[in-house]
C-alpha atoms as a PDB file:
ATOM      1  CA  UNK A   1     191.237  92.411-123.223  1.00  0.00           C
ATOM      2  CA  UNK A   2     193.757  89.706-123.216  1.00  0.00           C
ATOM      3  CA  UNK A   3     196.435  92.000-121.239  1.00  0.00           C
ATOM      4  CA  UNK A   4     193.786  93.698-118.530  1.00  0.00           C
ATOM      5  CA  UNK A   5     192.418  89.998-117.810  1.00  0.00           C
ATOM      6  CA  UNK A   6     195.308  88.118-117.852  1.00  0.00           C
ATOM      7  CA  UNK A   7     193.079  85.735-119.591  1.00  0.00           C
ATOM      8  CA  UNK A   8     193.744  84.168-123.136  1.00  0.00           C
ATOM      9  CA  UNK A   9     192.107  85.722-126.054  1.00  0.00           C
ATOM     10  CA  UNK A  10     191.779  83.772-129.212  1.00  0.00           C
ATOM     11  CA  UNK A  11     190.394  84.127-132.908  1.00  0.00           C
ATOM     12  CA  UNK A  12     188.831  81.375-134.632  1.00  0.00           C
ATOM     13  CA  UNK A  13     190.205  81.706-138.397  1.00  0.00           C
ATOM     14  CA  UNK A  14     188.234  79.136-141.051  1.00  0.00           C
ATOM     15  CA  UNK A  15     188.931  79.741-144.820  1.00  0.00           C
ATOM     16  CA  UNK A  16     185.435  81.332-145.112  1.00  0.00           C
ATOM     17  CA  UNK A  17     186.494  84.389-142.563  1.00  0.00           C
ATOM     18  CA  UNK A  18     189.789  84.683-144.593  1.00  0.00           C
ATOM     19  CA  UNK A  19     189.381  84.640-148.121  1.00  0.00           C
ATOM     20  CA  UNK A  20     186.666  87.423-148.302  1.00  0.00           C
ATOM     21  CA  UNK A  21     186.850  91.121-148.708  1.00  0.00           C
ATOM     22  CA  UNK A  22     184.068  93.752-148.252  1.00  0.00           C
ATOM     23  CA  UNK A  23     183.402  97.391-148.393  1.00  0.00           C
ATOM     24  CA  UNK A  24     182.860  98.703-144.717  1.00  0.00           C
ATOM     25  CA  UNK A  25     181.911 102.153-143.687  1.00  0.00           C
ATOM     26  CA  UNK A  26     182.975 102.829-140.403  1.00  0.00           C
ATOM     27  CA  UNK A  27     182.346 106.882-141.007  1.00  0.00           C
ATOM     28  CA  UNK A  28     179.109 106.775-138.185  1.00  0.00           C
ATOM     29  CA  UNK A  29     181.548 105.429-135.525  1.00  0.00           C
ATOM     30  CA  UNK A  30     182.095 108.235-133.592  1.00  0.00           C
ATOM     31  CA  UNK A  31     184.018 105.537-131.609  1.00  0.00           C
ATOM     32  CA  UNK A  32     186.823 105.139-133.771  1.00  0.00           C
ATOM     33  CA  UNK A  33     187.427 108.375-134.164  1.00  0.00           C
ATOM     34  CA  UNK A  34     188.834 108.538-130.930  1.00  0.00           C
ATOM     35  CA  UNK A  35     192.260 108.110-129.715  1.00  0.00           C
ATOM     36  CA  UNK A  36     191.380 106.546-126.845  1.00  0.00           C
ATOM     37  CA  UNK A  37     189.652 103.316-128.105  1.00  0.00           C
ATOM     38  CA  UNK A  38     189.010 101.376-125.210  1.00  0.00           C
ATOM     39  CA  UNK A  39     188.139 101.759-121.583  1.00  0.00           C
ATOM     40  CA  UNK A  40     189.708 100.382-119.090  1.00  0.00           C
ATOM     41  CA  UNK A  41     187.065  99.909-116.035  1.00  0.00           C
ATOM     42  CA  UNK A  42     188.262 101.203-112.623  1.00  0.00           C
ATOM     43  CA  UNK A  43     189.475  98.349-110.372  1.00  0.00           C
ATOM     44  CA  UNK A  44     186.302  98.565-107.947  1.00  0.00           C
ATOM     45  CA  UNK A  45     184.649  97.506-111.261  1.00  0.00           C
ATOM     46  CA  UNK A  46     186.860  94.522-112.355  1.00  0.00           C
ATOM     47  CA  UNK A  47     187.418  93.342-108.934  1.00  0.00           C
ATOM     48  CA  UNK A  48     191.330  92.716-109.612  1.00  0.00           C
ATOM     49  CA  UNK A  49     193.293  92.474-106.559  1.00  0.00           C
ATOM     50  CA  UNK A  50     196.526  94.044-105.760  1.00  0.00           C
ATOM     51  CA  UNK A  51     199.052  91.551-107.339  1.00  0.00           C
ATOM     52  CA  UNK A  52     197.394  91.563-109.948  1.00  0.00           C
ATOM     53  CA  UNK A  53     195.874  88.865-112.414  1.00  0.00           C
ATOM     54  CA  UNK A  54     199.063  87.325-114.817  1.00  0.00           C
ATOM     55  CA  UNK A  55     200.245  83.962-113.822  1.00  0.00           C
ATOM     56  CA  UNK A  56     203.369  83.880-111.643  1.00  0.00           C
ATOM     57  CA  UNK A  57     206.041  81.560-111.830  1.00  0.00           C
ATOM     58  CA  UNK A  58     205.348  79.530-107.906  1.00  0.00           C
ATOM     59  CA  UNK A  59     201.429  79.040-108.540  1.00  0.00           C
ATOM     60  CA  UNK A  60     200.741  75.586-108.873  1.00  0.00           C
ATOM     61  CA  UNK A  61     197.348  75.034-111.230  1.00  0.00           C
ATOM     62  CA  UNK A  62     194.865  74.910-108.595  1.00  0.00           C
ATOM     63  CA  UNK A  63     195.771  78.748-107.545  1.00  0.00           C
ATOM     64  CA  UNK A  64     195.858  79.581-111.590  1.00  0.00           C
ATOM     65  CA  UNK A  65     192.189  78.204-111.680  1.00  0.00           C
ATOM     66  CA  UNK A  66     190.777  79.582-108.327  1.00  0.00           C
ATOM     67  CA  UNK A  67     192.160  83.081-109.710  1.00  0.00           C
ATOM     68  CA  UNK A  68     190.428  82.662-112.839  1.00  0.00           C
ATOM     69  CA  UNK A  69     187.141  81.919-111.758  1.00  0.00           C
ATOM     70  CA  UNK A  70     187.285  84.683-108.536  1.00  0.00           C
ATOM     71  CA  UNK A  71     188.992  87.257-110.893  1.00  0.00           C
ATOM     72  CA  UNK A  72     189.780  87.348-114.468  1.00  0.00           C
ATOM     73  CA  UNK A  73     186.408  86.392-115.199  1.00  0.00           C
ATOM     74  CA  UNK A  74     184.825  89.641-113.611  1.00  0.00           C
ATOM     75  CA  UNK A  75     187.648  91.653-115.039  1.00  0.00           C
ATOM     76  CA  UNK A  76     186.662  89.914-118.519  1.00  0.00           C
ATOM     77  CA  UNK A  77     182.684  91.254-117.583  1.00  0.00           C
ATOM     78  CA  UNK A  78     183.715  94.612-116.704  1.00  0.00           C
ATOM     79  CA  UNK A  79     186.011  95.215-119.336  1.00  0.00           C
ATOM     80  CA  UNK A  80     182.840  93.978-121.916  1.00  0.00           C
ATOM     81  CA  UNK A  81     180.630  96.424-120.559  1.00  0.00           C
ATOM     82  CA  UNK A  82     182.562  99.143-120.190  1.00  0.00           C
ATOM     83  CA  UNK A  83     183.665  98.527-123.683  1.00  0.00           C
ATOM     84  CA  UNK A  84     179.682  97.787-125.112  1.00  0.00           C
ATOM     85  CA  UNK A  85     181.233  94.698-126.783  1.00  0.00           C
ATOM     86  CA  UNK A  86     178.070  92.503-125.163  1.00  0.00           C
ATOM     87  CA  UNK A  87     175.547  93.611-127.927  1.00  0.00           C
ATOM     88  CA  UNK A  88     174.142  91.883-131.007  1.00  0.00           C
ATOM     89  CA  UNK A  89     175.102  93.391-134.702  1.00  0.00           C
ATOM     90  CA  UNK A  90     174.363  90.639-136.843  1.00  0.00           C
ATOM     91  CA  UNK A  91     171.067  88.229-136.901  1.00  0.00           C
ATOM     92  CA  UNK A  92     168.961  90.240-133.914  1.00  0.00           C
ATOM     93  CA  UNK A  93     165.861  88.157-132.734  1.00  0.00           C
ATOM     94  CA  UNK A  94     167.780  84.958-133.753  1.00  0.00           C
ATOM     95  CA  UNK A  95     168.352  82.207-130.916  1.00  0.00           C
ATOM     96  CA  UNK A  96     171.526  82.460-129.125  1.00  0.00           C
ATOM     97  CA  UNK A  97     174.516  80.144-128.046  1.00  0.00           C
ATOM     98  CA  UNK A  98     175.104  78.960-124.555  1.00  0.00           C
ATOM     99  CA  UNK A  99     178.330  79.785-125.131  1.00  0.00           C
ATOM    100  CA  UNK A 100     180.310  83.125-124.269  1.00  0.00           C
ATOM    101  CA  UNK A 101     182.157  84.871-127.537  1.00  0.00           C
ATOM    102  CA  UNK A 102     183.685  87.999-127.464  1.00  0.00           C
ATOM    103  CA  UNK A 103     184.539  89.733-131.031  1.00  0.00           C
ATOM    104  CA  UNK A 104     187.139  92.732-131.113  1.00  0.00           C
ATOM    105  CA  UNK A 105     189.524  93.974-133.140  1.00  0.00           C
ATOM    106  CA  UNK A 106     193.231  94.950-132.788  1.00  0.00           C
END
């Protein structure tokens, strides 16, 4: 997500995510069988214009913002839907955050 966005990406590591192991059966993901694992969501979709979303070297912050906020934040939503990342797998029915957090893998 981090390279189609052009936004940062970022893992929150605590001891208790670390030092544990489990057993996980991933045999009824169809998903991951695939060698295609992600989808990349057409540009009409994502809204990203033609230069692009990175940073470039003569953009002072306010242009790095203002793209942000009228870009790589609807590339971020398209990219999570077309993805089905924005769904619940652990504690359904339990109150939610305000906050947005995106889990992946790779």
């Amino acid at each position: 997500m981090s390279r189609f966005t052009g936004l940062y990406v970022a893992i929150k590591v605590t001891s208790y995510t670390i030092d544990t192991a489990a057993s996980v059966d991933l045999a009824h993901l169809e998903r991951l069988k695939s060698p295609e694992l992600i989808t990349l969501p057409s540009p009409e979709e994502s809204g990203v214009p033609a230069q692009g979303l990175n940073i470039r070297s003569p953009d002072d912050w306010n242009t790095q913002e203002a793209r942000m906020y009228t870009h790589k934040l609807r590339a971020a939503v398209a990219f999570i839907r077309a993805n089905n990342l924005n769904r619940v797998v652990f504690g359904a029915g339990l109150p939610t955050p305000s906050t947005v957090e995106v889990i992946e893998k790779g």
